[in-house]
N, C-alpha and C. Protein backbone atom coordinates (compact mmCIF):
# COMPACT_ATOMS: atom_id res chain seq x y z
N UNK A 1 -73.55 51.94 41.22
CA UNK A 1 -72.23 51.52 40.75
C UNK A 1 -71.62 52.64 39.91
N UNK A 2 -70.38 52.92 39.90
CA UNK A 2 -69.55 53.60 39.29
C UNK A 2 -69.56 53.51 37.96
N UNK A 3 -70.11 54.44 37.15
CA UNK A 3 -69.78 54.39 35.48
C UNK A 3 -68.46 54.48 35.17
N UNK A 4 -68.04 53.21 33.86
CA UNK A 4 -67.06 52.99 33.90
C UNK A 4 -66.26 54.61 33.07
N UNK A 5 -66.66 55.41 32.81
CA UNK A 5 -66.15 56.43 32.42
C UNK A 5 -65.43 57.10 33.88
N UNK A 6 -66.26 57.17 35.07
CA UNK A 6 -65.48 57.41 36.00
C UNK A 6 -64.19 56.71 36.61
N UNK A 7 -64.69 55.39 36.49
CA UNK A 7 -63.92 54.64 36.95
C UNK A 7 -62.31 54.68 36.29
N UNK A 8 -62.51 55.12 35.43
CA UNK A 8 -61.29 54.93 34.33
C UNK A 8 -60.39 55.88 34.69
N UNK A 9 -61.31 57.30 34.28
CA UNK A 9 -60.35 58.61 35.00
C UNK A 9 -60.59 58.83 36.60
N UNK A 10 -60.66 57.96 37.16
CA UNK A 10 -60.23 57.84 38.59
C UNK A 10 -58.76 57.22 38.44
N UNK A 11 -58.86 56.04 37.90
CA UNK A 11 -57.60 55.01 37.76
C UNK A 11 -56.34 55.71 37.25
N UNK A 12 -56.66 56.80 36.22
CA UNK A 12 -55.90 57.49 35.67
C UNK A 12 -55.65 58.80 36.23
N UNK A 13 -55.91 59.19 37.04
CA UNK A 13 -55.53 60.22 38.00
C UNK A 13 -54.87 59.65 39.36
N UNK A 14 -55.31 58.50 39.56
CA UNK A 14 -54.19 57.91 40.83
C UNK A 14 -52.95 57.35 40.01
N UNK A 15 -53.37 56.70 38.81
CA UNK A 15 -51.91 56.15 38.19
C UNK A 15 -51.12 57.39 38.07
N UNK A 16 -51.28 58.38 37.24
CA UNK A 16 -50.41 59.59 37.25
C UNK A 16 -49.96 59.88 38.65
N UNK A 17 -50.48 59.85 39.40
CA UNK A 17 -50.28 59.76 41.10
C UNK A 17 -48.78 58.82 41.58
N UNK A 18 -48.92 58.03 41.22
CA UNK A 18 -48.74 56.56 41.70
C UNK A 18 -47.10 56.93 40.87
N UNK A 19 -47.69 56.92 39.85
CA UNK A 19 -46.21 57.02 38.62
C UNK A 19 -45.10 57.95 39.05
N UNK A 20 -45.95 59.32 39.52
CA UNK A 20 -44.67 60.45 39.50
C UNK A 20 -44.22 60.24 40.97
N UNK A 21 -44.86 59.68 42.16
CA UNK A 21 -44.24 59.41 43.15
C UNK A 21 -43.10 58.16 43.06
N UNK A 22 -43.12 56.93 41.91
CA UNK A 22 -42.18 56.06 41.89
C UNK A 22 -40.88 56.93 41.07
N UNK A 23 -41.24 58.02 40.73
CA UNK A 23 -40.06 58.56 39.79
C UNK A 23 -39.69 59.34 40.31
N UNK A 24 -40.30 60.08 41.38
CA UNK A 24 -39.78 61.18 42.14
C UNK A 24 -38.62 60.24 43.04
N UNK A 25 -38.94 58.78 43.80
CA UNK A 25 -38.27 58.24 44.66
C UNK A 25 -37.17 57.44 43.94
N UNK A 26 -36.98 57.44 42.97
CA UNK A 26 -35.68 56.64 42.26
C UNK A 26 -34.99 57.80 41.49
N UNK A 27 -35.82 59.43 42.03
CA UNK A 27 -35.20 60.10 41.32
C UNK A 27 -34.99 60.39 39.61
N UNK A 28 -36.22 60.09 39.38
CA UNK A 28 -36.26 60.31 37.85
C UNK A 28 -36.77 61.03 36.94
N UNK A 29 -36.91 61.66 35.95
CA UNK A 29 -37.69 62.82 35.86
C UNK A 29 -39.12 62.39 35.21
N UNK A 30 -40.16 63.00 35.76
CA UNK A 30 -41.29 62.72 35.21
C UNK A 30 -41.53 63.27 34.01
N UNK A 31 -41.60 62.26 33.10
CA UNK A 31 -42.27 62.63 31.52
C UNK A 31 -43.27 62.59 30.98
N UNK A 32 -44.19 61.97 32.17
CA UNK A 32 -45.82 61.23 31.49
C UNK A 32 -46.51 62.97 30.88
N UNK A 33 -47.09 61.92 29.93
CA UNK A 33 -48.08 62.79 29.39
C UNK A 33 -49.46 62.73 28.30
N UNK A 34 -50.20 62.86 29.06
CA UNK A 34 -52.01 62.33 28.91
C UNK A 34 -51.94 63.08 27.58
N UNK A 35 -52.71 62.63 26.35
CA UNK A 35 -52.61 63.06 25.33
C UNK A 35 -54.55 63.83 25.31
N UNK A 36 -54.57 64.48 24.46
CA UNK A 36 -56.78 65.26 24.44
C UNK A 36 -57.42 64.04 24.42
N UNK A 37 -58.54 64.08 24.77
CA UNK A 37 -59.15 63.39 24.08
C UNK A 37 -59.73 63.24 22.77
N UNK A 38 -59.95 61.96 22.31
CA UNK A 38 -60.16 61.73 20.75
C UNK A 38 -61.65 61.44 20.16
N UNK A 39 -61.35 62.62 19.24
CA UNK A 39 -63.08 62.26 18.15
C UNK A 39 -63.12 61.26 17.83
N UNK A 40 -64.80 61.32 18.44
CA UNK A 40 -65.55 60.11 18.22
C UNK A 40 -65.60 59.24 16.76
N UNK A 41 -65.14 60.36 15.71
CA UNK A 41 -65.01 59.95 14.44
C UNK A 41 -64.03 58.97 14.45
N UNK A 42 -63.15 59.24 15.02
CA UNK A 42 -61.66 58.57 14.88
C UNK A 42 -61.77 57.37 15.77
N UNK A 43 -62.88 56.99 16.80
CA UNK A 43 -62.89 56.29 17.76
C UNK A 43 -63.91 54.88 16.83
N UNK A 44 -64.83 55.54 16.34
CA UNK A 44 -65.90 54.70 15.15
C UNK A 44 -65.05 54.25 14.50
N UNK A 45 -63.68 55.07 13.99
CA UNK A 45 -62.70 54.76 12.77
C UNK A 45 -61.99 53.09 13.29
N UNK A 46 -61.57 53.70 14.01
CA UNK A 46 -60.78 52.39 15.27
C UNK A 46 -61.36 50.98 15.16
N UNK A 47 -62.86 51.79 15.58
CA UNK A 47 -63.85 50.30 15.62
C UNK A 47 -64.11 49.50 14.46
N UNK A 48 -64.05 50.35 13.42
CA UNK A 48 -64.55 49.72 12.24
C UNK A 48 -63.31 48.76 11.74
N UNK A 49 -62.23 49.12 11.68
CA UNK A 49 -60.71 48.64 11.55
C UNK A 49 -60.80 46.92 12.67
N UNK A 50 -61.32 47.19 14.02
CA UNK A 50 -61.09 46.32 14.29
C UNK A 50 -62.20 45.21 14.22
N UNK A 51 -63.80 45.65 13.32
CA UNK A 51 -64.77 44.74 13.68
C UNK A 51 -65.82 44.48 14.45
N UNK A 52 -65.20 45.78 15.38
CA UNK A 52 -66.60 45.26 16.45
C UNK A 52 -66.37 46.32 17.48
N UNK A 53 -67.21 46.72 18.32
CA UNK A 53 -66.90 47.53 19.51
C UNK A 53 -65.38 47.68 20.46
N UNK A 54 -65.13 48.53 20.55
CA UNK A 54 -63.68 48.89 21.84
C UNK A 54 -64.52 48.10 23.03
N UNK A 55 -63.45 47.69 23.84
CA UNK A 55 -63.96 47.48 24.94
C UNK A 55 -64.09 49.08 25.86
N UNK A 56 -65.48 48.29 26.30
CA UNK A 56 -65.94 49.96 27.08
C UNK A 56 -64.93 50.60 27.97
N UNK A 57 -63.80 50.06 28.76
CA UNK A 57 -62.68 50.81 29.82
C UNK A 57 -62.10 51.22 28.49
N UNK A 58 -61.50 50.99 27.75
CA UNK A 58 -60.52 51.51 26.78
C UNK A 58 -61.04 51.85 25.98
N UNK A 59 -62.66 52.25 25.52
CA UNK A 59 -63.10 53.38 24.47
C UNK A 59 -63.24 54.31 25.81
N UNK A 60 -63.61 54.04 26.98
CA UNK A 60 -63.66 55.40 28.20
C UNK A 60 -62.22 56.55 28.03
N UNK A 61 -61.23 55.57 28.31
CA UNK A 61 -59.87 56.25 28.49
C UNK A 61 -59.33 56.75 27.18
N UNK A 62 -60.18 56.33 25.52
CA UNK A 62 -60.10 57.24 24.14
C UNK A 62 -60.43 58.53 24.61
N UNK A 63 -61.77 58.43 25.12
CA UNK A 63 -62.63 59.49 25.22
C UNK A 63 -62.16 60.64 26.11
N UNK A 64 -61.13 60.27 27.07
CA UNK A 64 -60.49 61.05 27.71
C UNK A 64 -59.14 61.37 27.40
N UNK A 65 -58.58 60.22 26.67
CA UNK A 65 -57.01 60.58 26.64
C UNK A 65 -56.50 60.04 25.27
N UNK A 66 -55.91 60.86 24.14
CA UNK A 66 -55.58 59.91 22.91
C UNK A 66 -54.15 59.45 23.30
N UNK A 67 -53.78 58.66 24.35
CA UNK A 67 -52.30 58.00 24.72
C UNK A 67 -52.39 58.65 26.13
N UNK A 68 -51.10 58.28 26.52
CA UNK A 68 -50.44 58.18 27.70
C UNK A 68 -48.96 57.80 27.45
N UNK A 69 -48.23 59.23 27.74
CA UNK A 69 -46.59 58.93 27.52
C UNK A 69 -46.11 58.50 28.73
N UNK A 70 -44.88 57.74 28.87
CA UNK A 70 -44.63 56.98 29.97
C UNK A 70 -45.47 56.38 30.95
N UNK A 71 -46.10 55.57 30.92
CA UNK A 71 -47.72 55.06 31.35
C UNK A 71 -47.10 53.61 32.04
N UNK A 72 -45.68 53.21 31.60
CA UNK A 72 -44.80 52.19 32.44
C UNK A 72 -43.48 52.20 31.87
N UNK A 73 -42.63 52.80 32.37
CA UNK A 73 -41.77 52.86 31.93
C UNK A 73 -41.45 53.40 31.01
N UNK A 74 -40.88 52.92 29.66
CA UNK A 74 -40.63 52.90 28.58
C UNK A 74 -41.87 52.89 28.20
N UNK A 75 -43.00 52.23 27.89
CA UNK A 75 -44.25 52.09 27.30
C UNK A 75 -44.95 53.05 27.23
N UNK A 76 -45.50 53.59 26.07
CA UNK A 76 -46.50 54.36 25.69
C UNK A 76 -47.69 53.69 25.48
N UNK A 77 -48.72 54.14 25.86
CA UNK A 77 -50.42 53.88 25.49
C UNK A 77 -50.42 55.01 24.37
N UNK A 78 -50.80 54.02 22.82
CA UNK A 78 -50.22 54.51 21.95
C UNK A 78 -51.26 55.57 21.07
N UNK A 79 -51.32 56.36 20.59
CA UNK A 79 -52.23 57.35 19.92
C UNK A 79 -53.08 56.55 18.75
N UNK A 80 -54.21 56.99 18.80
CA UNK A 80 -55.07 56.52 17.67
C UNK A 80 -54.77 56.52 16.48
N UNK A 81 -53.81 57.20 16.18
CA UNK A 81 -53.45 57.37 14.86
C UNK A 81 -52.44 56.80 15.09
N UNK A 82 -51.50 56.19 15.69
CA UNK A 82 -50.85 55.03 15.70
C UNK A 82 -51.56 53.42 15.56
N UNK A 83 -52.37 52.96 16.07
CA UNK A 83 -53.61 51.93 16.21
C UNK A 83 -54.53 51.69 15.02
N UNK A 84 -54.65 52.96 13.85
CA UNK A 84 -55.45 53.26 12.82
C UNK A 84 -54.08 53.15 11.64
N UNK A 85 -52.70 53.11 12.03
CA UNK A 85 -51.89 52.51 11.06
C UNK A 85 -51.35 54.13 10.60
N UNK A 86 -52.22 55.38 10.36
CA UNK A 86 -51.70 56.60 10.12
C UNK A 86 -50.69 56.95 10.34
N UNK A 87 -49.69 56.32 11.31
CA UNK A 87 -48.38 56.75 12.28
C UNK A 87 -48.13 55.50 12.49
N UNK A 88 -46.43 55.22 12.47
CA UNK A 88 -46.41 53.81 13.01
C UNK A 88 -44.76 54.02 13.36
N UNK A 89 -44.64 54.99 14.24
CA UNK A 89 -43.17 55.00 14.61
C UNK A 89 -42.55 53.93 15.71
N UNK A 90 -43.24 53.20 15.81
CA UNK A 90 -43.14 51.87 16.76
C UNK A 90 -43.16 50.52 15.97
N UNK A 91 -43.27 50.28 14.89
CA UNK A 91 -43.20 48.89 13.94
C UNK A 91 -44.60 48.23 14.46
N UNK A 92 -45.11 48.86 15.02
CA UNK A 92 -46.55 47.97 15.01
C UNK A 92 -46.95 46.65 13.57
N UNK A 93 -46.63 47.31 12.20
CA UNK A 93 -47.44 46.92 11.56
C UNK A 93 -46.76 45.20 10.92
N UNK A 94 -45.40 46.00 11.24
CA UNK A 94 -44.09 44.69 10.90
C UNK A 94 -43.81 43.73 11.93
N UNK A 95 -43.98 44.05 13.32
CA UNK A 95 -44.12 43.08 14.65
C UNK A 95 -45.68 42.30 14.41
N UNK A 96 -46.65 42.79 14.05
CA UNK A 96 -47.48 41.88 13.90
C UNK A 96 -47.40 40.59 12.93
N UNK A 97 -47.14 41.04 11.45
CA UNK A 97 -46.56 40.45 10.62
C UNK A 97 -45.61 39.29 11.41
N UNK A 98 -44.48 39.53 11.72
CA UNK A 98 -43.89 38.74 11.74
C UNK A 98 -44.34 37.84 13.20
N UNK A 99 -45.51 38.54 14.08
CA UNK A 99 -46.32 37.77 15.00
C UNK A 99 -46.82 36.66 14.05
N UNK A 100 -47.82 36.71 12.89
CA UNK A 100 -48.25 35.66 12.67
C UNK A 100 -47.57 34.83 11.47
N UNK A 101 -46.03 35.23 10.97
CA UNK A 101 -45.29 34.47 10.32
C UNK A 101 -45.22 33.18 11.30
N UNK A 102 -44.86 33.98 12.35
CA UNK A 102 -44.25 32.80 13.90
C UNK A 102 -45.40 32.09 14.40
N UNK A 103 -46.76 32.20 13.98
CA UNK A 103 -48.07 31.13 14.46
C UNK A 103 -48.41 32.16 15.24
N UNK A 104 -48.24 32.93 15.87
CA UNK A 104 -48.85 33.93 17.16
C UNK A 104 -50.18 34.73 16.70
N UNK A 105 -51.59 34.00 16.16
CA UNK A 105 -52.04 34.15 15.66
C UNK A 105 -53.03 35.43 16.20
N UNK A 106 -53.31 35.62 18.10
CA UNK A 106 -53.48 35.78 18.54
C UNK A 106 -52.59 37.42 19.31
N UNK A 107 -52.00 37.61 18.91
CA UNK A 107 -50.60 38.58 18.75
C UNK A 107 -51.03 39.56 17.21
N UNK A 108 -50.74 38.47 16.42
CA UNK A 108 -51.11 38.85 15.15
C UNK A 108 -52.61 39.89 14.68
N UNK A 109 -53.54 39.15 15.72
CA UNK A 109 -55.06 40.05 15.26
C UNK A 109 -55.42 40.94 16.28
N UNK A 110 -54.60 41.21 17.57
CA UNK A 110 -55.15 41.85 18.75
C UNK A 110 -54.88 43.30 18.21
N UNK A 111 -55.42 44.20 19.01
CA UNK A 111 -55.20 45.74 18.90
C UNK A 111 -53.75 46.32 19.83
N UNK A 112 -53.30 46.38 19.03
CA UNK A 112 -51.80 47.23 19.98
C UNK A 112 -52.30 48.66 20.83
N UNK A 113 -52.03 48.37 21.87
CA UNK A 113 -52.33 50.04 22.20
C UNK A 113 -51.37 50.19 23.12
N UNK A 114 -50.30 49.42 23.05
CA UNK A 114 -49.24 50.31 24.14
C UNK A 114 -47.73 49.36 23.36
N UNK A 115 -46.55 50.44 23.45
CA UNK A 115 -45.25 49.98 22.97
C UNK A 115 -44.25 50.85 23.07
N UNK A 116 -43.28 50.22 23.51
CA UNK A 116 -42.34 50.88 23.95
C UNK A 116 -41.20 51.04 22.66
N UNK A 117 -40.67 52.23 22.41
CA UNK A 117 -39.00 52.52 21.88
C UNK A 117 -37.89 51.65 21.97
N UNK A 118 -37.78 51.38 23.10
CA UNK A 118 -36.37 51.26 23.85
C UNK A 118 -36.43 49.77 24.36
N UNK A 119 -37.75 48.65 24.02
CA UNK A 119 -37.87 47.71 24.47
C UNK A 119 -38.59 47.12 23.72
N UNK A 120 -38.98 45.45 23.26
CA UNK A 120 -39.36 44.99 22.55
C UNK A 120 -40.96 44.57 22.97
N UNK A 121 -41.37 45.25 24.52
CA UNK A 121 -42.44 45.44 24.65
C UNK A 121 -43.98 45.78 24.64
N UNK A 122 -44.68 45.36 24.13
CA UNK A 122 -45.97 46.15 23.42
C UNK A 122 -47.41 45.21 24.86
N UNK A 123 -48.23 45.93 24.62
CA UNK A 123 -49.78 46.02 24.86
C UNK A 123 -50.52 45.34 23.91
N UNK A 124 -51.80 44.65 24.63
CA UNK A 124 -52.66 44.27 23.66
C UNK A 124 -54.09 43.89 24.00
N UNK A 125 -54.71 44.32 23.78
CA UNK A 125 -56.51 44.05 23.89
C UNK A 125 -56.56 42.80 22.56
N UNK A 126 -57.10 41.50 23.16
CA UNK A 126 -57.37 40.60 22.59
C UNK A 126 -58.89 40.51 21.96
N UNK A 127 -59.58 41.09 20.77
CA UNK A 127 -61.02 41.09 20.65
C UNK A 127 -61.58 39.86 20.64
N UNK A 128 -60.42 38.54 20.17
CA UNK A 128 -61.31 37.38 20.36
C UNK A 128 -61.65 36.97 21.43
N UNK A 129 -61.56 37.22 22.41
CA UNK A 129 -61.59 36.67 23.56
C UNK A 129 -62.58 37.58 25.13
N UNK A 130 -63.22 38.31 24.43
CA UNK A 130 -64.42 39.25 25.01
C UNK A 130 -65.23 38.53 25.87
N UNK A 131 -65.60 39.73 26.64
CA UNK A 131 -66.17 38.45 28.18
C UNK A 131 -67.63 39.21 27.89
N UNK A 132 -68.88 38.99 29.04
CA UNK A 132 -69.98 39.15 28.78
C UNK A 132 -70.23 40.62 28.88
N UNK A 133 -69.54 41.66 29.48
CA UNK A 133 -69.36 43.22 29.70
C UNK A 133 -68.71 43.90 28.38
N UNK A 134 -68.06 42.95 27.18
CA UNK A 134 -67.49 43.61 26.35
C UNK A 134 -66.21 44.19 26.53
N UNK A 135 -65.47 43.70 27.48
CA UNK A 135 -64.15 43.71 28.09
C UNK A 135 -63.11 42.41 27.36
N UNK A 136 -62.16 43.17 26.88
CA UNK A 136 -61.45 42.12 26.12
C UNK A 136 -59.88 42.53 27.36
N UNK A 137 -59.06 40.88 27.23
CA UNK A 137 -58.25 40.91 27.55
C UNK A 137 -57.21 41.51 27.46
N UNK A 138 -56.27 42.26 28.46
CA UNK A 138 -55.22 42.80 27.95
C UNK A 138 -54.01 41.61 28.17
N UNK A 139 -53.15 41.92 27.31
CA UNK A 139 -51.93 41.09 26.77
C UNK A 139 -50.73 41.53 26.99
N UNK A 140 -50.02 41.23 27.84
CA UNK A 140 -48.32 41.62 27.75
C UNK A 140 -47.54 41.18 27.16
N UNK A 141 -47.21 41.85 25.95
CA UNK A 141 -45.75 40.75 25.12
C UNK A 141 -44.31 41.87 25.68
N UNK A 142 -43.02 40.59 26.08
CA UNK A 142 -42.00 41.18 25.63
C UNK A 142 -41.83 40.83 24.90
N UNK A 143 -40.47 39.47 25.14
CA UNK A 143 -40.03 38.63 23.47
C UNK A 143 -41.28 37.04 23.44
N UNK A 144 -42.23 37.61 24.17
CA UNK A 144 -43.49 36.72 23.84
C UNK A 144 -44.38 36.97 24.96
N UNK A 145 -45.79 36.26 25.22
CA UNK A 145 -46.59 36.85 25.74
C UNK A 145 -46.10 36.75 27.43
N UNK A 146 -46.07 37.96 28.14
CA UNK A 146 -45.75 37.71 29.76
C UNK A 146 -46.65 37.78 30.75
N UNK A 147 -47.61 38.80 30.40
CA UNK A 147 -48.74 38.32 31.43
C UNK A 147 -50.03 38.64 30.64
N UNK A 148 -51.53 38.37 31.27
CA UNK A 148 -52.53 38.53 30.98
C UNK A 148 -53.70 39.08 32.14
N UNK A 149 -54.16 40.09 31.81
CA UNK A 149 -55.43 40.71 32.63
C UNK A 149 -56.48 40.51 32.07
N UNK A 150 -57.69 40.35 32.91
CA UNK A 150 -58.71 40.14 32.55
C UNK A 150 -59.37 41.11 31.39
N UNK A 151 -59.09 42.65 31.63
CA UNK A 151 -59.21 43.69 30.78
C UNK A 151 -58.46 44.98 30.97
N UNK A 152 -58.49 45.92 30.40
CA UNK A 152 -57.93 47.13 30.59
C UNK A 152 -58.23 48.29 31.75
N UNK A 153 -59.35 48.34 32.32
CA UNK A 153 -59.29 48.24 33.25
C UNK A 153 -58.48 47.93 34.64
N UNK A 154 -58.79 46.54 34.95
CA UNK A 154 -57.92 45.99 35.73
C UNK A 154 -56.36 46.19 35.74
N UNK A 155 -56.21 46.24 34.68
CA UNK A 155 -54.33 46.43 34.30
C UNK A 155 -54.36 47.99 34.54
N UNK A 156 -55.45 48.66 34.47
CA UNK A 156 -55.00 50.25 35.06
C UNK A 156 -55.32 50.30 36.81
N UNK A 157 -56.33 49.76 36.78
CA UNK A 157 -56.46 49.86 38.49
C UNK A 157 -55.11 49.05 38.97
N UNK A 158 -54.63 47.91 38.63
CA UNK A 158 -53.44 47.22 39.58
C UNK A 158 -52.51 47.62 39.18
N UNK A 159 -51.82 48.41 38.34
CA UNK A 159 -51.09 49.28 38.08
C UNK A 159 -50.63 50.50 39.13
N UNK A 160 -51.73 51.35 39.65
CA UNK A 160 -51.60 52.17 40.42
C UNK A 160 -51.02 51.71 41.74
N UNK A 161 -51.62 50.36 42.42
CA UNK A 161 -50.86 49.78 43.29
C UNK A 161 -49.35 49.36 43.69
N UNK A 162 -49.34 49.22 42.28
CA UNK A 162 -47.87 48.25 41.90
C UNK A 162 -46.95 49.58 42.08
N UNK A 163 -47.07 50.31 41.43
CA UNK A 163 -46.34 52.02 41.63
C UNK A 163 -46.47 52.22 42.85
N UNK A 164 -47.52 52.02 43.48
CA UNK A 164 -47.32 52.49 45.03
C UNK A 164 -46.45 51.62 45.73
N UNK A 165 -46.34 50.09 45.63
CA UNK A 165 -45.35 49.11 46.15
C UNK A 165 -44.00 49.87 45.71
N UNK A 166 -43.88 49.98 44.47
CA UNK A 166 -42.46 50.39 44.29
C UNK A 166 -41.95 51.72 44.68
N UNK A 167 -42.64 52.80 44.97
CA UNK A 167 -42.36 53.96 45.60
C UNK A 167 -42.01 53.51 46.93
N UNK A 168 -43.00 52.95 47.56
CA UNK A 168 -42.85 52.14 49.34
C UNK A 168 -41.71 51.42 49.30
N UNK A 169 -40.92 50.49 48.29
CA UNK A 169 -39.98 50.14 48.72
C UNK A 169 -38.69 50.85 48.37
N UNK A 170 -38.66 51.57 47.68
CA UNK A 170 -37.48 52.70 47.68
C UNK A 170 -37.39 53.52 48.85
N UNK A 171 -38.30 53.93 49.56
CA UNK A 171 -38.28 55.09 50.75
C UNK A 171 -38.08 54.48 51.68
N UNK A 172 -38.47 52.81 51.86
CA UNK A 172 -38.10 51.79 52.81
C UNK A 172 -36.71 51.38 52.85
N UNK A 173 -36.15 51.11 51.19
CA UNK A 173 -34.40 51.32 51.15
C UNK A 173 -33.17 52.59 51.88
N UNK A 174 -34.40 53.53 51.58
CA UNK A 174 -33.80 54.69 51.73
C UNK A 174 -33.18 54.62 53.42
């Protein structure tokens, strides 16, 4: 079986794939951009902040990439030092807040790792909710939660697809 370290930067070399062909076909300019990978110090740092282990796909894709610019759209997969509170040019710390003013208790304690500028959109690895692999759920909020994946992972592997649908149907418009 595939170590999930491969598996990850497989996913992330077809998504970059996947991405600049949907932007090449709507004509848009490609901006993505894979950030180094991040010390392990800073990755322990992460963990300790949140309590308990990263889930293993998304401490893989630390280990390879600290973010991912344009990773959907508008959305950034956000830098460790955004996630560790050091940087917070996205309101991470005030959208949570006012997540659990509103009961979103679940919103409120997850790990942000992706958010967009230009949209009220964010990412989220749920730690309460860890399956037997140590894979926590990922979370889509816009103006509340929109979808849910089993883990981070999965939301990168069906990702690459979904880019490929949408490239296929632009060249099919065309």
């Amino acid at each position: 079986m595939t170590d999930i370290k491969d598996r990850v930067a497989q996913a992330i070399t077809r998504g970059v794939q996947a991405r600049s062909q949907y932007y090449q076909s709507i004509e848009l300019e490609d901006e993505q951009a894979l950030g180094a990978p991040v010390a392990e110090d800073l990755i322990i740092r992460l963990e300790g902040k949140v309590g308990k282990p990263l889930p293993p796909s998304f401490r893989a894709f630390l280990q390879l990439h600290n973010g991912w610019q344009e990773v959907d759209g508008g959305v950034d997969l956000l830098p460790v030092e955004t996630m560790l509170g050091l940087q917070d040019d996205v309101g991470i710390a005030q959208w949570q807040r006012n997540q659990q003013q509103d009961g979103d208790t679940i919103a409120a304690r997850s790990l942000v790792i992706g958010a967009s500028r230009i949209t009220p959109t964010k990412y989220l690895l749920d730690p309460g909710a860890a399956d037997e692999n140590g894979e926590w759920p990922l979370l889509q909020y816009h103006d509340e939660l929109e979808a849910e994946l089993p883990s981070f992972i999965q939301w990168l592997e069906e990702s690459v697809d979904e880019y490929l649908e949408l490239a296929q149907m632009e060249q099919d418009d065309e």
